[in-house]
N, C-alpha and C. Protein backbone atom coordinates (compact mmCIF):
# COMPACT_ATOMS: atom_id res chain seq x y z
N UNK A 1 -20.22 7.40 2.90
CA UNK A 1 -18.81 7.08 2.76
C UNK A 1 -18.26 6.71 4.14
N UNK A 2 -17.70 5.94 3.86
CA UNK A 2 -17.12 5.31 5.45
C UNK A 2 -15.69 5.23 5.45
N UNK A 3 -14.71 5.93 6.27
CA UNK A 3 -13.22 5.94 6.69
C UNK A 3 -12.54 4.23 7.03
N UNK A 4 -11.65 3.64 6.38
CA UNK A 4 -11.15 2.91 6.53
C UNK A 4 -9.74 3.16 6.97
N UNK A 5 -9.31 1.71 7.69
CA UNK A 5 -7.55 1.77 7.78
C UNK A 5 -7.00 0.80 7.55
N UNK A 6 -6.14 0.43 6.87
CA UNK A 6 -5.38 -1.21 7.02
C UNK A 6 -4.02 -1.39 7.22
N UNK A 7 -3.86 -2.21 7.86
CA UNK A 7 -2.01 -2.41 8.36
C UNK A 7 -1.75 -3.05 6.89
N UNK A 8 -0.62 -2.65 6.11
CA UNK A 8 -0.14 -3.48 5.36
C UNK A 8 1.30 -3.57 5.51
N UNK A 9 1.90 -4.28 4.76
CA UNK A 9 3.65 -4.81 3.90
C UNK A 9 3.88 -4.76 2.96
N UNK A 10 4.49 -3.84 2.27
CA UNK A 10 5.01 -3.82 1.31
C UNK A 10 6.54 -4.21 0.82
N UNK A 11 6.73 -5.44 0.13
CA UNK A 11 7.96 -5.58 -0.54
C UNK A 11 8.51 -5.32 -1.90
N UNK A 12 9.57 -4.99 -2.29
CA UNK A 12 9.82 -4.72 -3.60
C UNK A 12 10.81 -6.03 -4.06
N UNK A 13 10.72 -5.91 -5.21
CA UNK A 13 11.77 -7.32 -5.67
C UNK A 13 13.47 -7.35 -5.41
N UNK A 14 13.99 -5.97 -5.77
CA UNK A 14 15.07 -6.09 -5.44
C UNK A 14 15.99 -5.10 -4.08
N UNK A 15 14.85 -4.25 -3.72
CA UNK A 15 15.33 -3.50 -2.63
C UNK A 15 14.69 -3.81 -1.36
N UNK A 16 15.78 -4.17 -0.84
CA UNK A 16 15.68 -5.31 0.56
C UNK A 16 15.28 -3.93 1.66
N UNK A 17 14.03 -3.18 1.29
CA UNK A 17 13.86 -2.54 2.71
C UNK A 17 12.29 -2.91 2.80
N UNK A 18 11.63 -3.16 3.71
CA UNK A 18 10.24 -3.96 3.62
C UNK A 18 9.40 -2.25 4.59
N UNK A 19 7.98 -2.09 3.57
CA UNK A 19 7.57 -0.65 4.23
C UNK A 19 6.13 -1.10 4.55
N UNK A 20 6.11 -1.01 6.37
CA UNK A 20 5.55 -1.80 7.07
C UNK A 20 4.34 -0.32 7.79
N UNK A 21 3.26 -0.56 6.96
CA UNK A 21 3.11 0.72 7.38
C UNK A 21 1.45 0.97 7.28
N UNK A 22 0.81 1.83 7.85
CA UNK A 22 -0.99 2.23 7.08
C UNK A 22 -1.07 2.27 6.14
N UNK A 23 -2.68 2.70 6.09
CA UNK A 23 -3.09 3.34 4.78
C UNK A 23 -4.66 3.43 4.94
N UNK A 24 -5.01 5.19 5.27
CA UNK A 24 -6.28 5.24 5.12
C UNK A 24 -7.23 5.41 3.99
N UNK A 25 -8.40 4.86 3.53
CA UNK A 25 -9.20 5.66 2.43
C UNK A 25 -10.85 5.30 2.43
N UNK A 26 -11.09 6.22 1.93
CA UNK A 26 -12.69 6.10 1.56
C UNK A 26 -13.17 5.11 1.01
N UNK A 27 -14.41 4.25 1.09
CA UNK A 27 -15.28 3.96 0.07
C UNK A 27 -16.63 3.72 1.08
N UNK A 28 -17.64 2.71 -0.09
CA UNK A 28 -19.30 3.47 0.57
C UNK A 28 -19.12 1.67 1.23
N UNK A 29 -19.81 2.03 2.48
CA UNK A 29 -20.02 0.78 3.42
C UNK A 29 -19.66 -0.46 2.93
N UNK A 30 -19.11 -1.51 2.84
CA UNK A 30 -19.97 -2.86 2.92
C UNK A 30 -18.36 -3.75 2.51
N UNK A 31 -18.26 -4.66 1.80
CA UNK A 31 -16.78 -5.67 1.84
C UNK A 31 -15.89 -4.87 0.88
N UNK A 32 -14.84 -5.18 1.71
CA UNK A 32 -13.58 -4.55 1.11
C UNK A 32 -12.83 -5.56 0.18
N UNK A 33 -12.43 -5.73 -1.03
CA UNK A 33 -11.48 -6.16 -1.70
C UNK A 33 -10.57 -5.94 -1.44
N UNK A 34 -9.83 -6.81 -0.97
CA UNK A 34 -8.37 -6.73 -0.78
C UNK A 34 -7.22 -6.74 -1.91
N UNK A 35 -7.56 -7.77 -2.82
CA UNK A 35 -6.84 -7.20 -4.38
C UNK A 35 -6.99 -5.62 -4.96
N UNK A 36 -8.39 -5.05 -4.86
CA UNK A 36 -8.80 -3.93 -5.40
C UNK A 36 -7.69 -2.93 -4.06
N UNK A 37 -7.85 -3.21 -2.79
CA UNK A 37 -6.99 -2.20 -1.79
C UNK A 37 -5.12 -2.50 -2.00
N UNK A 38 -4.91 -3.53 -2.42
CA UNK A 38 -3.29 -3.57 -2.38
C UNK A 38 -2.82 -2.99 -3.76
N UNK A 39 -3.81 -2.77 -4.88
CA UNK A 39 -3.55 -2.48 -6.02
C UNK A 39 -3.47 -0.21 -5.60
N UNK A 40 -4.80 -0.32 -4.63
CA UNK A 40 -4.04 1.24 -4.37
C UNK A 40 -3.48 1.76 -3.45
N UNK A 41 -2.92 0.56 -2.52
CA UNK A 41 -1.91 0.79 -1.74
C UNK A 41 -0.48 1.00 -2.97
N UNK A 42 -0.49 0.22 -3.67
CA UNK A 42 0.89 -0.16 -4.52
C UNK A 42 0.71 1.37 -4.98
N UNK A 43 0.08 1.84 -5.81
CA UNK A 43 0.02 3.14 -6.48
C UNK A 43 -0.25 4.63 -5.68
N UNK A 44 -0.86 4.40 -4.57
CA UNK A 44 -0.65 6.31 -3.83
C UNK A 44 0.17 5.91 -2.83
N UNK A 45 0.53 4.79 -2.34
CA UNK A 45 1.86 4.56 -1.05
C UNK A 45 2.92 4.07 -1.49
N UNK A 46 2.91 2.71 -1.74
CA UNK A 46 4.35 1.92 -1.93
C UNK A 46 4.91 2.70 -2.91
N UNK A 47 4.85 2.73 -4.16
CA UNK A 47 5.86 3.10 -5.08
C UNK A 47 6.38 3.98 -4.70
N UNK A 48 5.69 5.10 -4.00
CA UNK A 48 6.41 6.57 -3.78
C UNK A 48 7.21 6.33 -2.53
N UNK A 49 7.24 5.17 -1.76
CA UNK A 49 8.02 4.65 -1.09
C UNK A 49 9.68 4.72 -1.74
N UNK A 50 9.28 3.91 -2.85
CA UNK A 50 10.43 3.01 -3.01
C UNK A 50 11.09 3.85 -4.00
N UNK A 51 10.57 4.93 -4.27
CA UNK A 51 10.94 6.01 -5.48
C UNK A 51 11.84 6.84 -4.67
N UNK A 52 11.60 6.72 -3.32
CA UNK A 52 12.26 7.71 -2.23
C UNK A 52 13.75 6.91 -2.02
N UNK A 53 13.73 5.61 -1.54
CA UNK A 53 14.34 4.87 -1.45
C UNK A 53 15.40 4.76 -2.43
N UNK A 54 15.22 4.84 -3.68
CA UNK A 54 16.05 4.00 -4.90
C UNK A 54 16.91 5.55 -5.26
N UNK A 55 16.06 6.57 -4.91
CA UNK A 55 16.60 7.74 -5.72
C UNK A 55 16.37 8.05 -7.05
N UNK A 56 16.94 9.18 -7.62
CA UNK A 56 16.98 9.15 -8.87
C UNK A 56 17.67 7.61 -10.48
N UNK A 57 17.89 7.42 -9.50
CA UNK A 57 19.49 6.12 -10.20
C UNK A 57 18.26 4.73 -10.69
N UNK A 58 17.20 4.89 -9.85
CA UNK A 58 16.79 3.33 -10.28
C UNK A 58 15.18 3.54 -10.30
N UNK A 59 14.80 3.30 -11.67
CA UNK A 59 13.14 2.95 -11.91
C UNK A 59 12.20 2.12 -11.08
N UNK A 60 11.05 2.10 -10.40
CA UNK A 60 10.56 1.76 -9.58
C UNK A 60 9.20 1.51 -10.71
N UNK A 61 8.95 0.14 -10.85
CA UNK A 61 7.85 -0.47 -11.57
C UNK A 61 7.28 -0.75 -10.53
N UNK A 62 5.55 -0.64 -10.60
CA UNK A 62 4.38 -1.26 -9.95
C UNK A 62 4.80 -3.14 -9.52
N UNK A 63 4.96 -4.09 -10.93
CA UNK A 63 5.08 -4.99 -11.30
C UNK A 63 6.05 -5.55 -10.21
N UNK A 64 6.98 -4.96 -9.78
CA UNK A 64 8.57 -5.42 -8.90
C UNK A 64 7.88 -5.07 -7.81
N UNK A 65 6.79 -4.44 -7.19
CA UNK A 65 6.56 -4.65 -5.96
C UNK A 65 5.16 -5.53 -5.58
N UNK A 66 5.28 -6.47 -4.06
CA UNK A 66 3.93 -7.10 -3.99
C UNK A 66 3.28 -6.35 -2.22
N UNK A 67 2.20 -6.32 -2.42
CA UNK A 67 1.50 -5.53 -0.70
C UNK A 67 0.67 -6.59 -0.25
N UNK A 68 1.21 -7.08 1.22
CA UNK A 68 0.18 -8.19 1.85
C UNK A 68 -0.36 -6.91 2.86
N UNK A 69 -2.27 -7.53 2.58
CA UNK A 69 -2.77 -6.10 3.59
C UNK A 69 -3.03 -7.34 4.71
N UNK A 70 -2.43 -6.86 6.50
CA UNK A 70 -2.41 -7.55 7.20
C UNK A 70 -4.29 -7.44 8.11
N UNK A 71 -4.31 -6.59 7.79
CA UNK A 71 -5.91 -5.60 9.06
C UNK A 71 -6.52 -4.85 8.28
N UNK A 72 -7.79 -4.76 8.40
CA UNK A 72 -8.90 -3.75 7.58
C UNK A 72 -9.84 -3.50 8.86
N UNK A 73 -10.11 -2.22 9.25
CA UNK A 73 -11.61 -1.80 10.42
C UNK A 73 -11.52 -0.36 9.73
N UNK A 74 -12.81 0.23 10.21
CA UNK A 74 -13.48 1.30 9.88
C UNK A 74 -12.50 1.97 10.84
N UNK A 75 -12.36 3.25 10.75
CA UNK A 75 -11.20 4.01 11.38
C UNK A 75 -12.25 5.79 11.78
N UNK A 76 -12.22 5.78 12.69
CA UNK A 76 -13.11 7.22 13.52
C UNK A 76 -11.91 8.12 13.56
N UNK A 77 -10.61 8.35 13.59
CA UNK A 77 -9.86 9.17 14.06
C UNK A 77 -10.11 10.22 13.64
């Protein structure tokens, strides 16, 4: 298993705050999917982002947000 990190961006459709931020995780050596990594950036980071953000008052769908991953390297920290 090898430690990864990637810079990503996350935007949501209607809440104008952009969450510019990491995201470390596991998998076993070799190419990273970047569709397969922004799909679980969107689900254990962004949403709970924007769930923080909106408050109780406003539903936070997967669908209303998009994640450009900017950087991917193996991460030792």
């Amino acid at each position: 298993m090898t430690t990864y990190i990637a810079q990503f961006t996350a935007k949501h459709r209607i809440i104008q705050v952009e969450q510019n931020s990491i995201f470390i995780w596991h998998q076993e050596s070799g190419d990273i999917d970047t569709s397969l990594l922004e799909g679980k950036i969107k689900r254990e980071s962004a949403v709970h982002f924007y769930e923080l953000m909106a408050g109780n008052n406003y539903p936070i769908s997967l669908g209303d947000i998009t994640v450009s991953v900017w950087k991917t390297m193996p991460f030792n920290g």
